[in-house]
PDB file of N, CA and C in Angstrom:
ATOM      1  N   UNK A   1       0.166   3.796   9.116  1.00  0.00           N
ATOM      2  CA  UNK A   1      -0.060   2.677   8.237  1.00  0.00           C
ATOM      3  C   UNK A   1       1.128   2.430   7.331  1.00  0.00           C
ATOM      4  N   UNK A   2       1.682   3.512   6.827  1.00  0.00           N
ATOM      5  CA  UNK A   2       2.963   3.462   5.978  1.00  0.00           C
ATOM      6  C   UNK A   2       3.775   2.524   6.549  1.00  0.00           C
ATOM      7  N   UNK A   3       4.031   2.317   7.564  1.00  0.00           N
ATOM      8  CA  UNK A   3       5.254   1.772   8.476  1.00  0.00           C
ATOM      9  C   UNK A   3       5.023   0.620   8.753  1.00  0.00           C
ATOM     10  N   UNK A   4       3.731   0.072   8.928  1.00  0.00           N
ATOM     11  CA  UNK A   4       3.011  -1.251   9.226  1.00  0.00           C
ATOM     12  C   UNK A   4       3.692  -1.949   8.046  1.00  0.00           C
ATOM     13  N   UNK A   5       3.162  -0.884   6.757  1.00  0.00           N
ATOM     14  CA  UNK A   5       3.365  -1.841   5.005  1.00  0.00           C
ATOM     15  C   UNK A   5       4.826  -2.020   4.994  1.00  0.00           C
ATOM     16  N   UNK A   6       6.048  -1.361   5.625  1.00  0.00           N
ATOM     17  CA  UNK A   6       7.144  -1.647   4.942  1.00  0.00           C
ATOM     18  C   UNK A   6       7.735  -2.336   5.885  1.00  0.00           C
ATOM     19  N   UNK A   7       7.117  -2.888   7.429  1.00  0.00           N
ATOM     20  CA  UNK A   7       7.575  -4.001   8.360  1.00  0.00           C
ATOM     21  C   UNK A   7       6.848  -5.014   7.592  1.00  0.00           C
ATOM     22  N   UNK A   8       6.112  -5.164   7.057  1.00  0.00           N
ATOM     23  CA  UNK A   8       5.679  -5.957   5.937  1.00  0.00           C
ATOM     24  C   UNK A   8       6.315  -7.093   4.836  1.00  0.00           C
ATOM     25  N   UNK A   9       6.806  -5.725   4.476  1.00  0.00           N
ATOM     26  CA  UNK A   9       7.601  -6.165   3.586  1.00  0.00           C
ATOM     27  C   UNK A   9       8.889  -6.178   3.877  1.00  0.00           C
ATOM     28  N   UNK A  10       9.382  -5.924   5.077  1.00  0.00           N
ATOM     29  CA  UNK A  10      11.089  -6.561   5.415  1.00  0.00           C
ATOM     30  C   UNK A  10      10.929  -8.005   5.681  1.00  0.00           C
ATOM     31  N   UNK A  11       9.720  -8.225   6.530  1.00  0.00           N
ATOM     32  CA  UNK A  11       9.731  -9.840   6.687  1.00  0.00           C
ATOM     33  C   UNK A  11      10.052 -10.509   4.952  1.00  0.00           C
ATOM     34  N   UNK A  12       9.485 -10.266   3.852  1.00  0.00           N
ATOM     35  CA  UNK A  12       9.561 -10.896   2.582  1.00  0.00           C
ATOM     36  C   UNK A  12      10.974 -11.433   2.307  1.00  0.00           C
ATOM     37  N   UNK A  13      11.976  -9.724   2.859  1.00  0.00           N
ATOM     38  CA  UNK A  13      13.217  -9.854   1.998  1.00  0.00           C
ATOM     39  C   UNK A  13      14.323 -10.323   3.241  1.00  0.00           C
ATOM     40  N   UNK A  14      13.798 -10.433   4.031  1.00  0.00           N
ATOM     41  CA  UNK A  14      14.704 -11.246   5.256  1.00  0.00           C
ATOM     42  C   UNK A  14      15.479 -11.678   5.092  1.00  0.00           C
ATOM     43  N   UNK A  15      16.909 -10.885   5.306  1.00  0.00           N
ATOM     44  CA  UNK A  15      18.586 -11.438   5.525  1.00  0.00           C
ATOM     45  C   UNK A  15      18.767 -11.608   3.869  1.00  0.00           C
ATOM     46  N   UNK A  16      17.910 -10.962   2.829  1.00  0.00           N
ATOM     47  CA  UNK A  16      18.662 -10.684   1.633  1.00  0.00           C
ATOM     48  C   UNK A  16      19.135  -8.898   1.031  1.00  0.00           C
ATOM     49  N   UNK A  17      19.052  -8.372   1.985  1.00  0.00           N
ATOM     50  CA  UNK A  17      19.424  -6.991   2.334  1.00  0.00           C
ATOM     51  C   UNK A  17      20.042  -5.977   3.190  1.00  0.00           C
ATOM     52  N   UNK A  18      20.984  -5.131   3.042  1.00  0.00           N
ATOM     53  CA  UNK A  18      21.750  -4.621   4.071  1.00  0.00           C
ATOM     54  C   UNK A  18      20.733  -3.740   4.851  1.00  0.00           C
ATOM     55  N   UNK A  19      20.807  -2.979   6.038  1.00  0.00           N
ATOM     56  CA  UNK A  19      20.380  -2.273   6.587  1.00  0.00           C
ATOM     57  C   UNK A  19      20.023  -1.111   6.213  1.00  0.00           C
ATOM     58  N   UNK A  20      21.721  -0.463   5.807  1.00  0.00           N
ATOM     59  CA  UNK A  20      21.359   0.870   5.117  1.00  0.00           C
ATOM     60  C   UNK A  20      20.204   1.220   3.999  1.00  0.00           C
ATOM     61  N   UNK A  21      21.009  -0.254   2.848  1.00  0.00           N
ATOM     62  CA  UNK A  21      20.061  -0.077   1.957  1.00  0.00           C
ATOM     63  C   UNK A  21      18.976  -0.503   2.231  1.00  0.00           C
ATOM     64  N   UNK A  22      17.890  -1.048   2.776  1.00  0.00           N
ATOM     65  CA  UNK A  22      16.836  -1.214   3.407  1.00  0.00           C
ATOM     66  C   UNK A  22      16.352  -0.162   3.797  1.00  0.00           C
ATOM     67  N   UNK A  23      16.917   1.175   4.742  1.00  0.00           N
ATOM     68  CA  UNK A  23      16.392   2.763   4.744  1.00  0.00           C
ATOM     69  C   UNK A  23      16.220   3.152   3.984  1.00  0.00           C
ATOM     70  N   UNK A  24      17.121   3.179   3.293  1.00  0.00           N
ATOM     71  CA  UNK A  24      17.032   3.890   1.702  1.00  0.00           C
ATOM     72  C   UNK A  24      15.845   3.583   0.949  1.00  0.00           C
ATOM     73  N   UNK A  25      15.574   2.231   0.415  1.00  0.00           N
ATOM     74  CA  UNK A  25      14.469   1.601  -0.181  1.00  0.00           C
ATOM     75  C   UNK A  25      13.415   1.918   0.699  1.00  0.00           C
ATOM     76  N   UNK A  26      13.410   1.872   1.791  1.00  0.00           N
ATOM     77  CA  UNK A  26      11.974   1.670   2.304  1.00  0.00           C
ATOM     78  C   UNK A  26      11.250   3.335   2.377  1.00  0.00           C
ATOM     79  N   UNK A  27      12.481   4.541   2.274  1.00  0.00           N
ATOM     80  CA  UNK A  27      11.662   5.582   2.024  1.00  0.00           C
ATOM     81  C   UNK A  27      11.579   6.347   0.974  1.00  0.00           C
ATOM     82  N   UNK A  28      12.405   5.613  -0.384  1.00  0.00           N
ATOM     83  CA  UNK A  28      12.321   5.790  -1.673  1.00  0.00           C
ATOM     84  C   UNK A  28      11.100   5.369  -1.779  1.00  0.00           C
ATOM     85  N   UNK A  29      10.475   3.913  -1.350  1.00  0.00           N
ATOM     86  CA  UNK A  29       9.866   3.180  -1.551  1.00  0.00           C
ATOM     87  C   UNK A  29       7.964   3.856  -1.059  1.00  0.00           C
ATOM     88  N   UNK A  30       8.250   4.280   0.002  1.00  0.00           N
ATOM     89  CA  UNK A  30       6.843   4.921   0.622  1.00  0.00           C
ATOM     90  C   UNK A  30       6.588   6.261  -0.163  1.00  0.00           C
ATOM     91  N   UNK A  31       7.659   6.754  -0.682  1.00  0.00           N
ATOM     92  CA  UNK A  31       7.265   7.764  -1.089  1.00  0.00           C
ATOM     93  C   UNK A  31       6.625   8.034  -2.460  1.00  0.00           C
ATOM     94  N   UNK A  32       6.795   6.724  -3.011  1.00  0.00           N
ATOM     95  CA  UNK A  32       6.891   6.539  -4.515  1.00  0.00           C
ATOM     96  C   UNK A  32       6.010   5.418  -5.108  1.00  0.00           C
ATOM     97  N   UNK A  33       5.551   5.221  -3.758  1.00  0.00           N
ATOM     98  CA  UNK A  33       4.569   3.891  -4.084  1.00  0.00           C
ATOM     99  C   UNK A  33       3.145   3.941  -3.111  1.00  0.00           C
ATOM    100  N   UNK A  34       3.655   3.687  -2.366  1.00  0.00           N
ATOM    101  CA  UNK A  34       2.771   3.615  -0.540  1.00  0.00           C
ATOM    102  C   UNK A  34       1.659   4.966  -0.628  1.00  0.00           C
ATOM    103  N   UNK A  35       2.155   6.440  -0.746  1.00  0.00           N
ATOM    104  CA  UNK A  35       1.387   7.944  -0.718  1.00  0.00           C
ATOM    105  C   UNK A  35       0.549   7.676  -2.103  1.00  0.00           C
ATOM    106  N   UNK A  36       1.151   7.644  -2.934  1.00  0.00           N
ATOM    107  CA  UNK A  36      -0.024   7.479  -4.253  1.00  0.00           C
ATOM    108  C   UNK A  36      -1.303   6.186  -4.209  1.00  0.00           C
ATOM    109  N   UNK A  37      -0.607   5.022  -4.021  1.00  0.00           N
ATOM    110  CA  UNK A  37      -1.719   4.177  -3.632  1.00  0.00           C
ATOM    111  C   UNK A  37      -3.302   4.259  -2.778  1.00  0.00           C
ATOM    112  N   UNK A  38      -2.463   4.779  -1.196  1.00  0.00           N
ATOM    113  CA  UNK A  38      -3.285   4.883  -0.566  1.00  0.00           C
ATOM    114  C   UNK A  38      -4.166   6.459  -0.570  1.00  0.00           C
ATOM    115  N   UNK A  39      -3.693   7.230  -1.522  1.00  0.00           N
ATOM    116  CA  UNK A  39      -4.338   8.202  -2.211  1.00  0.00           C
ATOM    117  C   UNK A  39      -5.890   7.652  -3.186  1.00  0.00           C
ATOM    118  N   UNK A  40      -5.439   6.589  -3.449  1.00  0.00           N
ATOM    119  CA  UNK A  40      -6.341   6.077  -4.557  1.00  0.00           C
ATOM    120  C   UNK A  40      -7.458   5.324  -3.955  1.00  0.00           C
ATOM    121  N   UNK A  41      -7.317   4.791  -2.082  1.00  0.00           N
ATOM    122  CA  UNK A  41      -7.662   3.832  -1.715  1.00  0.00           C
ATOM    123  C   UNK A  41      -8.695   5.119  -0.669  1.00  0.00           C
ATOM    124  N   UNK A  42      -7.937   5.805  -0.172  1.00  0.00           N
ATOM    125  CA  UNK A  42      -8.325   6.869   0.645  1.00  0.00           C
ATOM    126  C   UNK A  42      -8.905   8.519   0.092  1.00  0.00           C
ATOM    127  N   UNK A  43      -8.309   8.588  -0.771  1.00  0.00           N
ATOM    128  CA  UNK A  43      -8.479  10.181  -1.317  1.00  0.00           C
ATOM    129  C   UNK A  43      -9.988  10.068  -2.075  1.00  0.00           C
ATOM    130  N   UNK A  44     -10.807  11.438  -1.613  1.00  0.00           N
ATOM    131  CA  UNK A  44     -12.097  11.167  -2.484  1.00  0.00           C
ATOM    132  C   UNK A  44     -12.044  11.142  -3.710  1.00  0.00           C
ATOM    133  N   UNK A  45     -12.807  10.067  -4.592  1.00  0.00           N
ATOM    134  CA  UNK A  45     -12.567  10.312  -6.225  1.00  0.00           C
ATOM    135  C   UNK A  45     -11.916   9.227  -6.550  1.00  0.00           C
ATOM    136  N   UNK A  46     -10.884   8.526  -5.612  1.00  0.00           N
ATOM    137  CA  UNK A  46      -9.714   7.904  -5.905  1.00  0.00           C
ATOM    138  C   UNK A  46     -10.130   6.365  -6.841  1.00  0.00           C
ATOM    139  N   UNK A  47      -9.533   5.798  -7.972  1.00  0.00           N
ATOM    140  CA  UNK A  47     -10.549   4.946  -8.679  1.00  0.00           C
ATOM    141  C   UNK A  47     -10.274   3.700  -7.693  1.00  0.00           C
ATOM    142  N   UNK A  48     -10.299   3.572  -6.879  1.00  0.00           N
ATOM    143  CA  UNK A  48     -10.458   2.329  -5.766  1.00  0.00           C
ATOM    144  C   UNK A  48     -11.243   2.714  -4.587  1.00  0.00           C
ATOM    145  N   UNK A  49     -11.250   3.779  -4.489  1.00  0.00           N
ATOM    146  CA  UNK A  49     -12.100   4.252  -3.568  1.00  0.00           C
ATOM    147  C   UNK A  49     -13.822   4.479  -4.456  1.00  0.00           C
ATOM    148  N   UNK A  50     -13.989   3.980  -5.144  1.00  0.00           N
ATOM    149  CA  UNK A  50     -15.302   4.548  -6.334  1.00  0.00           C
ATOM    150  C   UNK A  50     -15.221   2.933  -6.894  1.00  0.00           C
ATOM    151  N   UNK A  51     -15.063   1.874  -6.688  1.00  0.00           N
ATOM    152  CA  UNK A  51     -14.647   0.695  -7.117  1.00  0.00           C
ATOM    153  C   UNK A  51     -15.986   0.072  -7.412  1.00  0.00           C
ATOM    154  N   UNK A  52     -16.391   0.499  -5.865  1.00  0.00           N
ATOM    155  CA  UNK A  52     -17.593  -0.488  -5.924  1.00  0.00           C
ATOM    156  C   UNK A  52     -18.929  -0.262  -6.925  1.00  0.00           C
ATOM    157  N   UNK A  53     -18.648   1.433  -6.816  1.00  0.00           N
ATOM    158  CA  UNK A  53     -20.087   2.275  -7.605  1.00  0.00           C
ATOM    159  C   UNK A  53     -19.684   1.975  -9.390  1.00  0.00           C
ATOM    160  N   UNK A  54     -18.098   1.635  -9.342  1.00  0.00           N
ATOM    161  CA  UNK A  54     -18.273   1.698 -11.077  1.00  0.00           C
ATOM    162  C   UNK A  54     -18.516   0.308 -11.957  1.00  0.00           C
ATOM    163  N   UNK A  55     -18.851  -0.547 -10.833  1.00  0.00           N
ATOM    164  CA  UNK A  55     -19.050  -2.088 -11.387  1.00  0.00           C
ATOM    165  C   UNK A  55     -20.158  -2.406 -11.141  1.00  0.00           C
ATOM    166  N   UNK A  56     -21.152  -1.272 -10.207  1.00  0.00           N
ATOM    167  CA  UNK A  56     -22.502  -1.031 -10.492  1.00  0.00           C
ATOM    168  C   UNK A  56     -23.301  -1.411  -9.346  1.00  0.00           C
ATOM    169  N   UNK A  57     -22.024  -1.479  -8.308  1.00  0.00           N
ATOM    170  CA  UNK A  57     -22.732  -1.710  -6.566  1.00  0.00           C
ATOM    171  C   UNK A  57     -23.276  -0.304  -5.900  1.00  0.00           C
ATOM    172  N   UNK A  58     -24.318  -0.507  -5.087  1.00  0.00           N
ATOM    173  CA  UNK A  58     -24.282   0.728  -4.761  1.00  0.00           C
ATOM    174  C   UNK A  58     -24.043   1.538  -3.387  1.00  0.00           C
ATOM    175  N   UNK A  59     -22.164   0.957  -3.404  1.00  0.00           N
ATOM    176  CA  UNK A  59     -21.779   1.770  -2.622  1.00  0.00           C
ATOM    177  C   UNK A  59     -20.406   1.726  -2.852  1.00  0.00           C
ATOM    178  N   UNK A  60     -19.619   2.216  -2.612  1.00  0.00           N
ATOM    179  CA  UNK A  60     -17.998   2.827  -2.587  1.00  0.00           C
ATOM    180  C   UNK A  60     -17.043   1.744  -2.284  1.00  0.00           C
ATOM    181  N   UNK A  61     -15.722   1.814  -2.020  1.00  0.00           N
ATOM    182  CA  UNK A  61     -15.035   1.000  -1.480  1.00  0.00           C
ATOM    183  C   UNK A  61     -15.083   1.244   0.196  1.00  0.00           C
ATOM    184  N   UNK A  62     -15.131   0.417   1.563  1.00  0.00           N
ATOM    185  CA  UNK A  62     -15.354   0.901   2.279  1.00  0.00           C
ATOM    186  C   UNK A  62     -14.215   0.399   3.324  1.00  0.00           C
ATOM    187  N   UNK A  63     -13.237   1.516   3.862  1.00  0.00           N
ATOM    188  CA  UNK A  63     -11.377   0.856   4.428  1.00  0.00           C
ATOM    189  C   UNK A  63     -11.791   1.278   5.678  1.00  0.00           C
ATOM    190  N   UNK A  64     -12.143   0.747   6.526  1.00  0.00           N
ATOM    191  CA  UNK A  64     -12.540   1.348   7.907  1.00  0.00           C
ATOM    192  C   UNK A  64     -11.101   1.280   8.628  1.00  0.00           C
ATOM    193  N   UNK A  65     -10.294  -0.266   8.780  1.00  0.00           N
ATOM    194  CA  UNK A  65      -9.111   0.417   8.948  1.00  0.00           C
ATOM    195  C   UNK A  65      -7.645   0.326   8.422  1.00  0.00           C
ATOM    196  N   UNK A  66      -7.830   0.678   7.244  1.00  0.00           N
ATOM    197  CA  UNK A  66      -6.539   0.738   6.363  1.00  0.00           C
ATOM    198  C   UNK A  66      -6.014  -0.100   6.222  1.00  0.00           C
ATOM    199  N   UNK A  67      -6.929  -1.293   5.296  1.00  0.00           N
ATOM    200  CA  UNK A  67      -6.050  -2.798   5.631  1.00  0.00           C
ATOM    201  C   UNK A  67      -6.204  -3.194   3.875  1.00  0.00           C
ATOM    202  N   UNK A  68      -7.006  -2.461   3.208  1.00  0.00           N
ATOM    203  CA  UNK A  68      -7.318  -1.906   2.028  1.00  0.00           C
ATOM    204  C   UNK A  68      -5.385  -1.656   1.164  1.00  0.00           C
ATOM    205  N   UNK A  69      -5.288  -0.229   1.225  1.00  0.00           N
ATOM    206  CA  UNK A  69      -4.210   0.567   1.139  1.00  0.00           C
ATOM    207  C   UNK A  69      -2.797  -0.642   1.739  1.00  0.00           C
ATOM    208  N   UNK A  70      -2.528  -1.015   2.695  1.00  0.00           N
ATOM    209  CA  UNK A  70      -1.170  -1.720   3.861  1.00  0.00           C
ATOM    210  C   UNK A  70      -1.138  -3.327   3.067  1.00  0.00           C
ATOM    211  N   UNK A  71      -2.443  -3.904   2.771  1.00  0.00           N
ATOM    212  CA  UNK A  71      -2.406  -5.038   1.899  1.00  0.00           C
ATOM    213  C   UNK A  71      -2.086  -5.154   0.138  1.00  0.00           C
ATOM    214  N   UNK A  72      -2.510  -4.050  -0.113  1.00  0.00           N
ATOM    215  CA  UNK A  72      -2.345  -4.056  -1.931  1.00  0.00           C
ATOM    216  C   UNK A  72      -1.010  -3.488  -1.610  1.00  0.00           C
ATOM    217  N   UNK A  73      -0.623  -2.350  -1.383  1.00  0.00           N
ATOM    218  CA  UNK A  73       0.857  -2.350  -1.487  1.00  0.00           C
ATOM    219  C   UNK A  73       2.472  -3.468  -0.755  1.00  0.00           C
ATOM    220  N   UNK A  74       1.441  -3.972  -0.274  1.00  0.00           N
ATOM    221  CA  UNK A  74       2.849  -4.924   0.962  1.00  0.00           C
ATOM    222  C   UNK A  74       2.648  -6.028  -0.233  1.00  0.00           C
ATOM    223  N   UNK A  75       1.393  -6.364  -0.128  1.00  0.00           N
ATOM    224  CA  UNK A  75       1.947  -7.676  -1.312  1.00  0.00           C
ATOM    225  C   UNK A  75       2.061  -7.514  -2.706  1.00  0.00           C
ATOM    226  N   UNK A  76       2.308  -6.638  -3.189  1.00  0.00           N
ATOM    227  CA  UNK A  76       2.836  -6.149  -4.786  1.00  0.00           C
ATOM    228  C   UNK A  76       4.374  -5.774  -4.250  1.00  0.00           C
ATOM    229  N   UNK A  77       4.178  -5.464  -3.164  1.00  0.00           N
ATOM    230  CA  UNK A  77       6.025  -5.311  -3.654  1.00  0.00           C
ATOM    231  C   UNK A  77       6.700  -6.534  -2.726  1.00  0.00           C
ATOM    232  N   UNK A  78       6.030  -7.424  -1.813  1.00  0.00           N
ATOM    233  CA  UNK A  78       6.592  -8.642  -1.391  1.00  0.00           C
ATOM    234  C   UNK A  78       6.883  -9.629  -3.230  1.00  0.00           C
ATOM    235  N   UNK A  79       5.349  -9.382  -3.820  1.00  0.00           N
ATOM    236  CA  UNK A  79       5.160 -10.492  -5.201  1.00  0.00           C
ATOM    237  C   UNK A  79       6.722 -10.025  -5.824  1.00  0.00           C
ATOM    238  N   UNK A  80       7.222  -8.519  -6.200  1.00  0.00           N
ATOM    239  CA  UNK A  80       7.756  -7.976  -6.856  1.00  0.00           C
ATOM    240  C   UNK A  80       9.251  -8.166  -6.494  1.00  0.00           C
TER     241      UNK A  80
END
């Protein structure tokens, strides 16, 4: 899924970035953004994963397939 989000987000920055630096960013970038997120989206406890129960639904957030996690991060850092 990591890799899905940051082909993602190369389409955004298209032909305003070198290559190299594009490696660079994109695994500064997963590591520092992408793992914690989808920690929050995926990890038990995580306050997005508990989203639904704390606004008083009664059931969880539910990512069957990781589109949760690949969407909130691709477009916060496309917006960004």
């Amino acid at each position: 899924f990591a890799i899905i989000t940051v082909a993602l987000i190369s389409g955004a920055i298209a032909d305003r970035a070198k290559f190299g630096s594009w490696m660079i960013f994109a695994g500064i970038w997963v590591t520092l953004v992408y793992f914690p997120v989808a920690a929050w989206v995926w990890g038990a406890g995580g306050w997005i994963y508990t989203l639904g129960s704390a606004i008083g639904l009664d059931y969880s957030v539910i990512d069957y397939a990781g589109g949760t996690a690949v969407h909130i991060n691709a477009g916060a850092a496309a917006l960004a």
